[in-house]
N, C-alpha and C. Protein backbone atom coordinates (compact mmCIF):
# COMPACT_ATOMS: atom_id res chain seq x y z
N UNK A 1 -23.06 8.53 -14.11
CA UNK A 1 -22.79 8.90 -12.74
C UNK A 1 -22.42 10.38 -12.69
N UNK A 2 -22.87 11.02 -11.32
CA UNK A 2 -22.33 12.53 -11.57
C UNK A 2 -21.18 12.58 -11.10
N UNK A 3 -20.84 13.95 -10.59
CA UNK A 3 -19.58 14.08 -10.37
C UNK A 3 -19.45 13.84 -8.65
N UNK A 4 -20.37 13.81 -7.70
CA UNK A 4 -20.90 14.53 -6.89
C UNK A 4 -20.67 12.14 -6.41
N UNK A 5 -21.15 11.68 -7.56
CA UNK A 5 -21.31 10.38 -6.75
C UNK A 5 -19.92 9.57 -6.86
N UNK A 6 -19.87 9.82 -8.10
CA UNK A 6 -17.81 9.53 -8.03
C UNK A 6 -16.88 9.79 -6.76
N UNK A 7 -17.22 11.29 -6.37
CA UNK A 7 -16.41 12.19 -5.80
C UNK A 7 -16.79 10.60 -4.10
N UNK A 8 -17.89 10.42 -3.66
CA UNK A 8 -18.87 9.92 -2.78
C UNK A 8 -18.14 8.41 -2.78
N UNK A 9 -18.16 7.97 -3.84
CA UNK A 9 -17.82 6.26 -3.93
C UNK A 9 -16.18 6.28 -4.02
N UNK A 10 -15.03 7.48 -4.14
CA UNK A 10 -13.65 7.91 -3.91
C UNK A 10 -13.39 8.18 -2.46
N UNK A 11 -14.02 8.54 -1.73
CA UNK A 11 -14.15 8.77 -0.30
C UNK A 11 -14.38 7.88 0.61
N UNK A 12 -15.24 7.24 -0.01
CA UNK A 12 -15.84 6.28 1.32
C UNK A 12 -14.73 5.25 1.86
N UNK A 13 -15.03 4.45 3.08
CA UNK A 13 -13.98 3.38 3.48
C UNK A 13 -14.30 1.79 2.09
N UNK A 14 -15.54 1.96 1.78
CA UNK A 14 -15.62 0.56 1.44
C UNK A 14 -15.28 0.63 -0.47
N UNK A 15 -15.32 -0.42 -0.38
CA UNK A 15 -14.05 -0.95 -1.75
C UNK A 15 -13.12 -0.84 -2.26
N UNK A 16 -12.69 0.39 -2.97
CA UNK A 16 -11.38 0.77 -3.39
C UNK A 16 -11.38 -0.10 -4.68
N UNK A 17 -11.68 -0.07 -5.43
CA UNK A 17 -11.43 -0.73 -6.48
C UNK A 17 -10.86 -0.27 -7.07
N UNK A 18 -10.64 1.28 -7.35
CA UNK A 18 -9.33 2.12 -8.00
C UNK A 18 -8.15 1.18 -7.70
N UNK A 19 -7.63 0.74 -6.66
CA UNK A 19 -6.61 -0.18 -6.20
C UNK A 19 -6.48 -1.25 -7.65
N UNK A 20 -7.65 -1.74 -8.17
CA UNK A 20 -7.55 -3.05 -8.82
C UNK A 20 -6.24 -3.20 -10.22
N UNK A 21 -6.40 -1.16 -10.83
CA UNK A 21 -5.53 -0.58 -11.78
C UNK A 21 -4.19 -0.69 -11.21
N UNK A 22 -4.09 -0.37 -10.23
CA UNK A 22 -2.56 -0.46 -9.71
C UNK A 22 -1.72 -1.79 -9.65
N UNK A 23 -2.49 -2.70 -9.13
CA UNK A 23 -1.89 -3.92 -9.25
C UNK A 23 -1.78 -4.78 -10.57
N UNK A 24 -2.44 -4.22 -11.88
CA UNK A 24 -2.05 -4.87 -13.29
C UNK A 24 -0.35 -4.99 -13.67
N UNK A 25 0.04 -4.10 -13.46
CA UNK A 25 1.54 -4.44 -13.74
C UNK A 25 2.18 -5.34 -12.97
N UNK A 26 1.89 -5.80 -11.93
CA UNK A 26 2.41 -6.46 -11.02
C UNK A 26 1.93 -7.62 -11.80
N UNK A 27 0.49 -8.00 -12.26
CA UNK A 27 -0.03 -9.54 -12.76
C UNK A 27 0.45 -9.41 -14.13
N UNK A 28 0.66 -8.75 -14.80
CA UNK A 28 1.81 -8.61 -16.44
C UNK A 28 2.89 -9.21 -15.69
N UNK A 29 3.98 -8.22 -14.68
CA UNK A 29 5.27 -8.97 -14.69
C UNK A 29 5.15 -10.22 -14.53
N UNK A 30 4.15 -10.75 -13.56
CA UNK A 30 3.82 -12.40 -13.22
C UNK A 30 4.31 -13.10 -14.28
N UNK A 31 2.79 -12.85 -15.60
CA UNK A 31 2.58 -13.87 -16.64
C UNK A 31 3.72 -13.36 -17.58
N UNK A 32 4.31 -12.76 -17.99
CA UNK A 32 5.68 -12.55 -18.32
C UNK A 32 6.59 -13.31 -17.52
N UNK A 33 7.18 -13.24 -16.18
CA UNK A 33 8.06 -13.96 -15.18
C UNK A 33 7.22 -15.26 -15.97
N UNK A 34 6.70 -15.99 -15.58
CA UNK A 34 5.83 -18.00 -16.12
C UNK A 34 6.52 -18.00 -17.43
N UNK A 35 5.73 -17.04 -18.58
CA UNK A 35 6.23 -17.73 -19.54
C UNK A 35 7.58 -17.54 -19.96
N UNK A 36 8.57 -16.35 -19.38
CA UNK A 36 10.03 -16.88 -19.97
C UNK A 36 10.83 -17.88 -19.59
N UNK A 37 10.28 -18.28 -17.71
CA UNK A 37 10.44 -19.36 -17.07
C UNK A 37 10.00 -20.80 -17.65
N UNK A 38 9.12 -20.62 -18.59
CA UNK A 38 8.49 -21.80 -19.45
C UNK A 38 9.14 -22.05 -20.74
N UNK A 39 9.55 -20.98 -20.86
CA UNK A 39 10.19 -21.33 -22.45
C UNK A 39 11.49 -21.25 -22.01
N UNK A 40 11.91 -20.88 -21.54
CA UNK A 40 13.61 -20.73 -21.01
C UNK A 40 14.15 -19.88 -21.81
N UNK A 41 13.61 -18.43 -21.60
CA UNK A 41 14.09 -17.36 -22.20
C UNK A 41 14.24 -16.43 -20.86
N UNK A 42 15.82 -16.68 -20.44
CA UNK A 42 16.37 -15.69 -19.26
C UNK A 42 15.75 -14.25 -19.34
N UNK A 43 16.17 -13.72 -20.49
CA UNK A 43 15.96 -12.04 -20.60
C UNK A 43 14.39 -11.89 -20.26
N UNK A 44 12.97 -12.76 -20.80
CA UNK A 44 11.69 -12.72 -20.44
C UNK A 44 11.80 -12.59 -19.35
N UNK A 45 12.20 -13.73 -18.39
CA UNK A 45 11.86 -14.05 -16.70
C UNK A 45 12.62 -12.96 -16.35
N UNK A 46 13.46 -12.65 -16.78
CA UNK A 46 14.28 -11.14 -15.83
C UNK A 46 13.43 -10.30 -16.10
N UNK A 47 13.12 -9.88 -17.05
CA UNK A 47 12.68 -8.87 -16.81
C UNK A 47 10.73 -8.85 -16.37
N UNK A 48 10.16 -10.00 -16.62
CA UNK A 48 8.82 -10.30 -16.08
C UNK A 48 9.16 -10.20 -14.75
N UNK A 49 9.76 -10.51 -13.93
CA UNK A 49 10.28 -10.28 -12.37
C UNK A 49 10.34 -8.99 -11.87
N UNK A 50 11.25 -8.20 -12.93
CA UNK A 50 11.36 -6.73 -12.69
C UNK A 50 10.35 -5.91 -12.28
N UNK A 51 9.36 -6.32 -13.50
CA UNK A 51 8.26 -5.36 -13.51
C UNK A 51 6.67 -6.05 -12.32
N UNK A 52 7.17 -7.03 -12.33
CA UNK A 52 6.73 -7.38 -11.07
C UNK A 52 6.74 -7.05 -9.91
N UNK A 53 8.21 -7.35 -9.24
CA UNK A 53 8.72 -6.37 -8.40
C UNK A 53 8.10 -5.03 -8.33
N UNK A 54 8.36 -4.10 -9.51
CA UNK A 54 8.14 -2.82 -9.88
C UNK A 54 6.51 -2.78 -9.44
N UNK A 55 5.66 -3.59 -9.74
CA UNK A 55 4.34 -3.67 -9.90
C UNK A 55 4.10 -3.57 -8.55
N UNK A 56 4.24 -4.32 -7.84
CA UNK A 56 4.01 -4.74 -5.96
C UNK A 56 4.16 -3.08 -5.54
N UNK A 57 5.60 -2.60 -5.92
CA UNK A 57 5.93 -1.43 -5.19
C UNK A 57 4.94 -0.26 -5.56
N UNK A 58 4.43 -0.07 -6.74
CA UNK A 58 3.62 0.71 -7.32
C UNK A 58 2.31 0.47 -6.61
N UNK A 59 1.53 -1.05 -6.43
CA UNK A 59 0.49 -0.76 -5.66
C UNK A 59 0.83 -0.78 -4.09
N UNK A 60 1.36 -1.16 -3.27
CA UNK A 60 1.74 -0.26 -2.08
C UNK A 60 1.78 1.36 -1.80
N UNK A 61 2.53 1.78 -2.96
CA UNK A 61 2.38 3.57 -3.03
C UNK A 61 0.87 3.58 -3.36
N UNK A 62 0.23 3.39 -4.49
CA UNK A 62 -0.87 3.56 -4.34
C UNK A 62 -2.04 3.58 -3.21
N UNK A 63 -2.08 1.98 -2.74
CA UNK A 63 -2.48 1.97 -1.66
C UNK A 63 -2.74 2.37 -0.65
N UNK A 64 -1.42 3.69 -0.24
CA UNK A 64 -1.19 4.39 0.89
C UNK A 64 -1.59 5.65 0.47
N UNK A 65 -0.83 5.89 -0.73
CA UNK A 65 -1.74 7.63 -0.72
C UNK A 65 -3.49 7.53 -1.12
N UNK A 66 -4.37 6.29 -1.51
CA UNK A 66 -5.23 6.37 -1.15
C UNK A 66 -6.02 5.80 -0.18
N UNK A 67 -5.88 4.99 0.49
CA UNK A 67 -6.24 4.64 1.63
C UNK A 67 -5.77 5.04 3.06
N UNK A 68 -4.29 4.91 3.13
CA UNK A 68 -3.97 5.04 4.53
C UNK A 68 -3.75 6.21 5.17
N UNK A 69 -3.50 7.20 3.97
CA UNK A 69 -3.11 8.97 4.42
C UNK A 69 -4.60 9.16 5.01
N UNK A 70 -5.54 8.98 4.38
CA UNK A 70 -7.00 9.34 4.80
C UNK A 70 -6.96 8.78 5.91
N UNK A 71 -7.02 7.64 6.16
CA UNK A 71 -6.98 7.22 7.30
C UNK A 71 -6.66 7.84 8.34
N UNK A 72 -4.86 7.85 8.20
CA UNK A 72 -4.36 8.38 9.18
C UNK A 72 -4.74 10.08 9.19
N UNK A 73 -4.88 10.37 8.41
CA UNK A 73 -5.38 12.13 8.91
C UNK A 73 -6.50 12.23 9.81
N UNK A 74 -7.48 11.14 9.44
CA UNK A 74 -8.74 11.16 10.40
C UNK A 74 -8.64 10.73 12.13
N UNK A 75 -7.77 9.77 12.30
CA UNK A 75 -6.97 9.29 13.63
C UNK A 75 -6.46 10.34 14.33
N UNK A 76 -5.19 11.15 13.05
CA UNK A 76 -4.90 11.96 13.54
C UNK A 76 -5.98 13.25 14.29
N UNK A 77 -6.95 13.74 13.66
CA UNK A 77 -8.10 14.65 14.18
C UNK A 77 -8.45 14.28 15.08
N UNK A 78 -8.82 13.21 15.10
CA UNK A 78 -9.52 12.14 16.56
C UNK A 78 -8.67 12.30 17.74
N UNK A 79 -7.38 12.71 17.52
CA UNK A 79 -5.94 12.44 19.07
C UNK A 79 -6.17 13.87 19.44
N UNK A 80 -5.97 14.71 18.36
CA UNK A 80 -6.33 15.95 18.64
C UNK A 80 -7.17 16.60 19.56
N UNK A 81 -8.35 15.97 19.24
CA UNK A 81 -9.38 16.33 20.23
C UNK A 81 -9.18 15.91 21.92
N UNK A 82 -8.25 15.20 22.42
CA UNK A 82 -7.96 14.29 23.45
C UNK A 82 -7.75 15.52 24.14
């Protein structure tokens, strides 16, 4: 791929699959949170939760600085013109 179609498939509204990286830590803390909850190892599930937690919040930030800022900058241009 060039640089030119990357740059093209980073821009556009449809997919976002960059998103898919962001949310791995969130599905680690998960299967971490199950299995210390399964074996009954407190310190696992605490901290599989944590980074869970941690994970959710990480793809939300993500989410927004790539999807919704674009967004909203373009809305914003659009009021502008009013």
């Amino acid at each position: 791929m060039s640089a030119g179609s990357l740059r093209r498939i980073h821009e556009e509204e449809g997919g976002h699959a960059v998103l898919a990286i962001a949310v791995l830590p969130a599905a680690v803390g998960a299967v971490l949170l199950g299995i210390g909850a399964a074996n009954g190892t407190g310190w696992l599930a605490i901290t599989g939760g944590i980074v869970a937690g941690l994970g959710i919040v990480f793809y939300d930030v993500a989410r927004h600085s790539t999807i919704d800022k674009g967004m909203y900058s373009r809305l914003d241009r659009l009021d502008g013109n009013k």
